[in-house]
N, C-alpha and C. Protein backbone atom coordinates (compact mmCIF):
# COMPACT_ATOMS: atom_id res chain seq x y z
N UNK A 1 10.09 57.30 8.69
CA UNK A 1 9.90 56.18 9.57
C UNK A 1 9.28 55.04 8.79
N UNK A 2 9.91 53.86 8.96
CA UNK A 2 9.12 52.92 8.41
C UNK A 2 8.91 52.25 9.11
N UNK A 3 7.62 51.01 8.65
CA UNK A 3 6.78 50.53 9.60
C UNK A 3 7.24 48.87 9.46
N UNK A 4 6.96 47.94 10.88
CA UNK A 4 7.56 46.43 10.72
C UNK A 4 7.07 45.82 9.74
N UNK A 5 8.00 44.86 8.98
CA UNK A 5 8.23 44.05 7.95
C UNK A 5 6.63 42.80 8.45
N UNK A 6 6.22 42.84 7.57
CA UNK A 6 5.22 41.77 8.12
C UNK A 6 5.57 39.99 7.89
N UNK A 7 4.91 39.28 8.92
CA UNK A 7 5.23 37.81 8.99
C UNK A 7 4.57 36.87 7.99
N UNK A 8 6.03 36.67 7.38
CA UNK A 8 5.20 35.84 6.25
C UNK A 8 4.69 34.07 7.14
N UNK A 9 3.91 33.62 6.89
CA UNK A 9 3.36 32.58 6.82
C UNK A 9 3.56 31.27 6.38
N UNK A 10 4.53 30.46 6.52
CA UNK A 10 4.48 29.56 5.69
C UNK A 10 3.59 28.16 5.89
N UNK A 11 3.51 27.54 5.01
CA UNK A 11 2.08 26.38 4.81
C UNK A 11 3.09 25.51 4.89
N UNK A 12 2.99 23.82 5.59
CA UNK A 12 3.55 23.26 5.29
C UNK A 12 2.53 22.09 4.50
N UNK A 13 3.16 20.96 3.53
CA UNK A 13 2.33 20.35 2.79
C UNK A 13 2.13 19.06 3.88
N UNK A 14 0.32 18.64 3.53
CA UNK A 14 0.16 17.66 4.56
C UNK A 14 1.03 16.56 3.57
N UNK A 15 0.95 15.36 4.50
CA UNK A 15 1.61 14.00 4.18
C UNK A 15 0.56 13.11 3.47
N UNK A 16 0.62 12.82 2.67
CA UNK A 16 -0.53 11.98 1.83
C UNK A 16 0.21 10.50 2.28
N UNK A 17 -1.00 9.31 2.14
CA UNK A 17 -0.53 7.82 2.39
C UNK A 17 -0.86 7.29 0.56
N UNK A 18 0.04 7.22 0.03
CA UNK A 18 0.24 6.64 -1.35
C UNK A 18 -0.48 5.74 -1.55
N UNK A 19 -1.11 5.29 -2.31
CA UNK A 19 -2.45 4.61 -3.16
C UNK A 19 -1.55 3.42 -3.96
N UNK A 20 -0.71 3.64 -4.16
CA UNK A 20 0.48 2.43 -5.12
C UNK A 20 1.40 2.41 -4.66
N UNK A 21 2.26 0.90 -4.03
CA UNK A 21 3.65 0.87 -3.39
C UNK A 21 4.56 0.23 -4.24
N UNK A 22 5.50 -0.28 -4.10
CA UNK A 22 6.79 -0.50 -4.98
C UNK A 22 6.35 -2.05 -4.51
N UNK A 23 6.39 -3.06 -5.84
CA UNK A 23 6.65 -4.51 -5.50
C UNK A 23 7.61 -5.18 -5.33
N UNK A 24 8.07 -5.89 -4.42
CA UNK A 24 8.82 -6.98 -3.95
C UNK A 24 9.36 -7.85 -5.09
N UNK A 25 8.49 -8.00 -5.94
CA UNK A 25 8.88 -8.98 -7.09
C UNK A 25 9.44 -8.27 -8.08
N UNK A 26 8.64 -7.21 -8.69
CA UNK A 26 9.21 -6.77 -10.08
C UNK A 26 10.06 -5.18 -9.59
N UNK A 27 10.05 -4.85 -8.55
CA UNK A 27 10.21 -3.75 -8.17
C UNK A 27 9.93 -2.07 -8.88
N UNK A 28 8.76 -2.00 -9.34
CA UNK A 28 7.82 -1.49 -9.54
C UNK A 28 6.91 -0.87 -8.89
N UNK A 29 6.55 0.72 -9.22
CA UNK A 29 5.57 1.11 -8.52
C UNK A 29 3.89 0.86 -8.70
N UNK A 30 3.76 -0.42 -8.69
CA UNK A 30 2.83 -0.68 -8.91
C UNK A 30 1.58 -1.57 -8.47
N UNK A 31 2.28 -1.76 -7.47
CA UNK A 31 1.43 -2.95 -6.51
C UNK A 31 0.35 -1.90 -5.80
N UNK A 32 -0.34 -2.30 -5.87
CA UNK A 32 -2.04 -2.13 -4.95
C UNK A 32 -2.87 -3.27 -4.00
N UNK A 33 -3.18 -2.40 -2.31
CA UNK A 33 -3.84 -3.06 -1.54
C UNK A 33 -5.01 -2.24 -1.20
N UNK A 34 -6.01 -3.28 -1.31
CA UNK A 34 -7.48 -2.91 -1.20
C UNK A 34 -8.03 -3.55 0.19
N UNK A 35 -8.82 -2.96 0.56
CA UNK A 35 -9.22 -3.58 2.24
C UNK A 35 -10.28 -3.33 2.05
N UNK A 36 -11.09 -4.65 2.60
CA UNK A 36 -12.28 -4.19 3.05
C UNK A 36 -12.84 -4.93 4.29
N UNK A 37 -13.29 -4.29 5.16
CA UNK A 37 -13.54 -4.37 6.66
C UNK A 37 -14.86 -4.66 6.73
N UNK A 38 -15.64 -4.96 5.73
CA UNK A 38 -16.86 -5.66 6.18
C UNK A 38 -16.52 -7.56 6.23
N UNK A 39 -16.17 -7.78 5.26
CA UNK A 39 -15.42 -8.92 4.63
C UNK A 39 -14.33 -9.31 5.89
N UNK A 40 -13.30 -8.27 6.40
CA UNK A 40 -11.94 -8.61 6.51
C UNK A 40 -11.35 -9.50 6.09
N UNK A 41 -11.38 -8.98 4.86
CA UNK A 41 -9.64 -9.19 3.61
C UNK A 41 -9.27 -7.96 3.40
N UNK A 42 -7.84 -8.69 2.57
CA UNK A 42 -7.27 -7.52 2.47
C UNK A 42 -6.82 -8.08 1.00
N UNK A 43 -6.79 -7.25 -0.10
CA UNK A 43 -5.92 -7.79 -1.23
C UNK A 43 -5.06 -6.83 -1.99
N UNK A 44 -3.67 -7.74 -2.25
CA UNK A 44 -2.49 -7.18 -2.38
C UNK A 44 -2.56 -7.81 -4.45
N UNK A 45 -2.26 -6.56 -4.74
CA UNK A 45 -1.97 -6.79 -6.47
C UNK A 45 -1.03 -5.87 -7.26
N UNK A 46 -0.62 -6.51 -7.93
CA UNK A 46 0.95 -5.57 -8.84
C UNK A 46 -0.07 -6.11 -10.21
N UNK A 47 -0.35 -4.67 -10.96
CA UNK A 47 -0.56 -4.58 -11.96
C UNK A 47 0.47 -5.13 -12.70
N UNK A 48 1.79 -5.12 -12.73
CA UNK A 48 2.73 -5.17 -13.40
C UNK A 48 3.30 -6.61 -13.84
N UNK A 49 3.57 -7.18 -12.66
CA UNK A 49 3.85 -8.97 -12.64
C UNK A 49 2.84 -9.53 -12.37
N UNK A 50 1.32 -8.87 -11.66
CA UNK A 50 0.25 -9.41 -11.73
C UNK A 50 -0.01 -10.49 -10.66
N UNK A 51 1.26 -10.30 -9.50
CA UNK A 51 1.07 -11.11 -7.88
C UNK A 51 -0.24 -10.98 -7.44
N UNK A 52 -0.73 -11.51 -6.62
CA UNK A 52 -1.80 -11.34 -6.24
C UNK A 52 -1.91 -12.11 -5.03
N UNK A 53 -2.47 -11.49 -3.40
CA UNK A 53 -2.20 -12.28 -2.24
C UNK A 53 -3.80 -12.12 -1.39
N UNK A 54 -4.15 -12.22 -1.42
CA UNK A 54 -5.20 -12.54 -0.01
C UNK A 54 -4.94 -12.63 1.27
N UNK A 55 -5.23 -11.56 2.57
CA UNK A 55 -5.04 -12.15 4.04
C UNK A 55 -6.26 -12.17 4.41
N UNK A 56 -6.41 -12.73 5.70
CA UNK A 56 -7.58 -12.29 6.52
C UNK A 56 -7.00 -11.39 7.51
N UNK A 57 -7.77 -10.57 7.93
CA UNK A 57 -7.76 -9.29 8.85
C UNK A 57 -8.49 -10.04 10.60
N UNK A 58 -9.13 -10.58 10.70
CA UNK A 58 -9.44 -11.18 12.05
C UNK A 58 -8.78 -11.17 12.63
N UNK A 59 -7.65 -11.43 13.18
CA UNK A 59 -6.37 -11.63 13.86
C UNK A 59 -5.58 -10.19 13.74
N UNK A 60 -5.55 -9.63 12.68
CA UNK A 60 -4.97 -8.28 12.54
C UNK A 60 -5.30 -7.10 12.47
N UNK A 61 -5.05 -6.40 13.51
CA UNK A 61 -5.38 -5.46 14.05
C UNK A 61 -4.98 -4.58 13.35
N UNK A 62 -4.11 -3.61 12.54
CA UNK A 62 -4.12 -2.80 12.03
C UNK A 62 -4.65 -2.74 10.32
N UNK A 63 -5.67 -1.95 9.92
CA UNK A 63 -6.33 -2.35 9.34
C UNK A 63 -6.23 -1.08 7.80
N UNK A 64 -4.99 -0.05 8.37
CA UNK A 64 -4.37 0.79 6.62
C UNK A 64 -3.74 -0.25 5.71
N UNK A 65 -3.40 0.59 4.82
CA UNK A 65 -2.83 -0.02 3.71
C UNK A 65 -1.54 0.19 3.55
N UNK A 66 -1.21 0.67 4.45
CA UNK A 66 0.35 1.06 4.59
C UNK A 66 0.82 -0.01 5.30
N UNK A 67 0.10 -0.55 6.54
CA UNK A 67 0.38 -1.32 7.29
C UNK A 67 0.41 -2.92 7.06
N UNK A 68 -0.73 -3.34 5.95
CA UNK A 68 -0.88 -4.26 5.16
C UNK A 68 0.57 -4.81 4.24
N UNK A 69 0.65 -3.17 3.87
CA UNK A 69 2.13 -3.48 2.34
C UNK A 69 2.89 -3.88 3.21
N UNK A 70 3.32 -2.94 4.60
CA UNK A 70 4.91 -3.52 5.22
C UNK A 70 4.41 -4.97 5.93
N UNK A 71 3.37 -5.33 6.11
CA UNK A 71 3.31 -6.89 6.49
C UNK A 71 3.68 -7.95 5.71
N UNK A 72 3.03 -7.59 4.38
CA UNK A 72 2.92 -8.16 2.88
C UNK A 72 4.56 -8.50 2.49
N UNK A 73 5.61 -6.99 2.83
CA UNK A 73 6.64 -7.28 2.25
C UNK A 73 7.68 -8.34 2.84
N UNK A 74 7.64 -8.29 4.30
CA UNK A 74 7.70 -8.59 5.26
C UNK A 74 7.60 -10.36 5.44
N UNK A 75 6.63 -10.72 4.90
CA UNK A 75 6.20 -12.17 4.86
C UNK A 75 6.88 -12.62 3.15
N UNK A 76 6.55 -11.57 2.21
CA UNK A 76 6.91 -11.85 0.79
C UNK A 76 8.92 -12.02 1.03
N UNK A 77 9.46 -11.23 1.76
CA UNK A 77 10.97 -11.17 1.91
C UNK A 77 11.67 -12.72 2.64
N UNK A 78 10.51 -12.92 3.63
CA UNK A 78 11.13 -13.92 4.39
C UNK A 78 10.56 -15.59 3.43
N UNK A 79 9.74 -15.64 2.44
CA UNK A 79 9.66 -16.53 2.01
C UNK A 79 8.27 -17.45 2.71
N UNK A 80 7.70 -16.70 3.41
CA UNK A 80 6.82 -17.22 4.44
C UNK A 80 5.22 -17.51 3.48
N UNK A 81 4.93 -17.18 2.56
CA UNK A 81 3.84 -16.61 1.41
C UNK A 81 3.77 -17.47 0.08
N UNK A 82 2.81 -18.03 0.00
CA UNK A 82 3.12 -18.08 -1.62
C UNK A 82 2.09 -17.25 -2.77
N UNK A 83 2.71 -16.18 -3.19
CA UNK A 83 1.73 -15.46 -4.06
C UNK A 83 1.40 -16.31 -5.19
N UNK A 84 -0.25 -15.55 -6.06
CA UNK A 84 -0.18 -16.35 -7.27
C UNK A 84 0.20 -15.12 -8.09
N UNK A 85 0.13 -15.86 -9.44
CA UNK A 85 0.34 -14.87 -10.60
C UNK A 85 -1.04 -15.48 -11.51
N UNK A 86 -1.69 -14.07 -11.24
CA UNK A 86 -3.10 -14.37 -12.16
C UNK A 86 -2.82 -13.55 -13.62
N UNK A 87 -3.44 -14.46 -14.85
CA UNK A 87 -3.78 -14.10 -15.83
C UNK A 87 -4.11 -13.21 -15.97
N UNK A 88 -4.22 -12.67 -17.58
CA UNK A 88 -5.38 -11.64 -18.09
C UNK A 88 -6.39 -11.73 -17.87
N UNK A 89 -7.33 -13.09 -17.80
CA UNK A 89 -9.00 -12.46 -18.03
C UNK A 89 -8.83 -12.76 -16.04
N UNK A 90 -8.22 -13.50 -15.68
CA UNK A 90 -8.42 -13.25 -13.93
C UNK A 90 -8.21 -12.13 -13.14
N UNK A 91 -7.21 -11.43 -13.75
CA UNK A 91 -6.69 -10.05 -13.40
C UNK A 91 -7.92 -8.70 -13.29
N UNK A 92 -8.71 -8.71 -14.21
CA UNK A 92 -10.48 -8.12 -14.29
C UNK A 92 -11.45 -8.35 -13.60
């Protein structure tokens, strides 16, 4: 006689929210948004082409960084934005 097969278990992996998104300009994974909610700003930067954007958060209610990038791209696509492109020693 043998005895029931036991239930395997499977784990599923949680969903992480990515720390670096793909840029609009150079298309690169390398753009970074930083928030900070004491301040409310928000700042958008591509290591790579070295864009760099500023919002204010007062008015905007959702306050991830996920939600920031698809606003960011969003305004950057439609032409609505004008990013800068900061230097080396500004970029630090």
């Amino acid at each position: 006689m043998g005895r029931r097969r036991a239930r395997r278990i499977i784990k599923k992996a949680k969903k992480v929210i990515p720390r670096l998104f793909r840029c609009p300009n150079c298309d690169r994974v390398t753009l970074s948004v930083t928030v900070d909610k004491d301040k409310n700003m928000a700042k958008v930067f591509c290591s790579s082409c070295k864009i760099y954007f500023e919002m204010d958060l007062s008015d905007f209610p959702l306050y991830e960084p996920v939600d920031i990038y698809g606003y960011f791209v969003d305004l950057f696509n439609e032409g609505e934005i004008e990013v800068e492109t900061l230097t080396k020693s500004e970029a630090r």
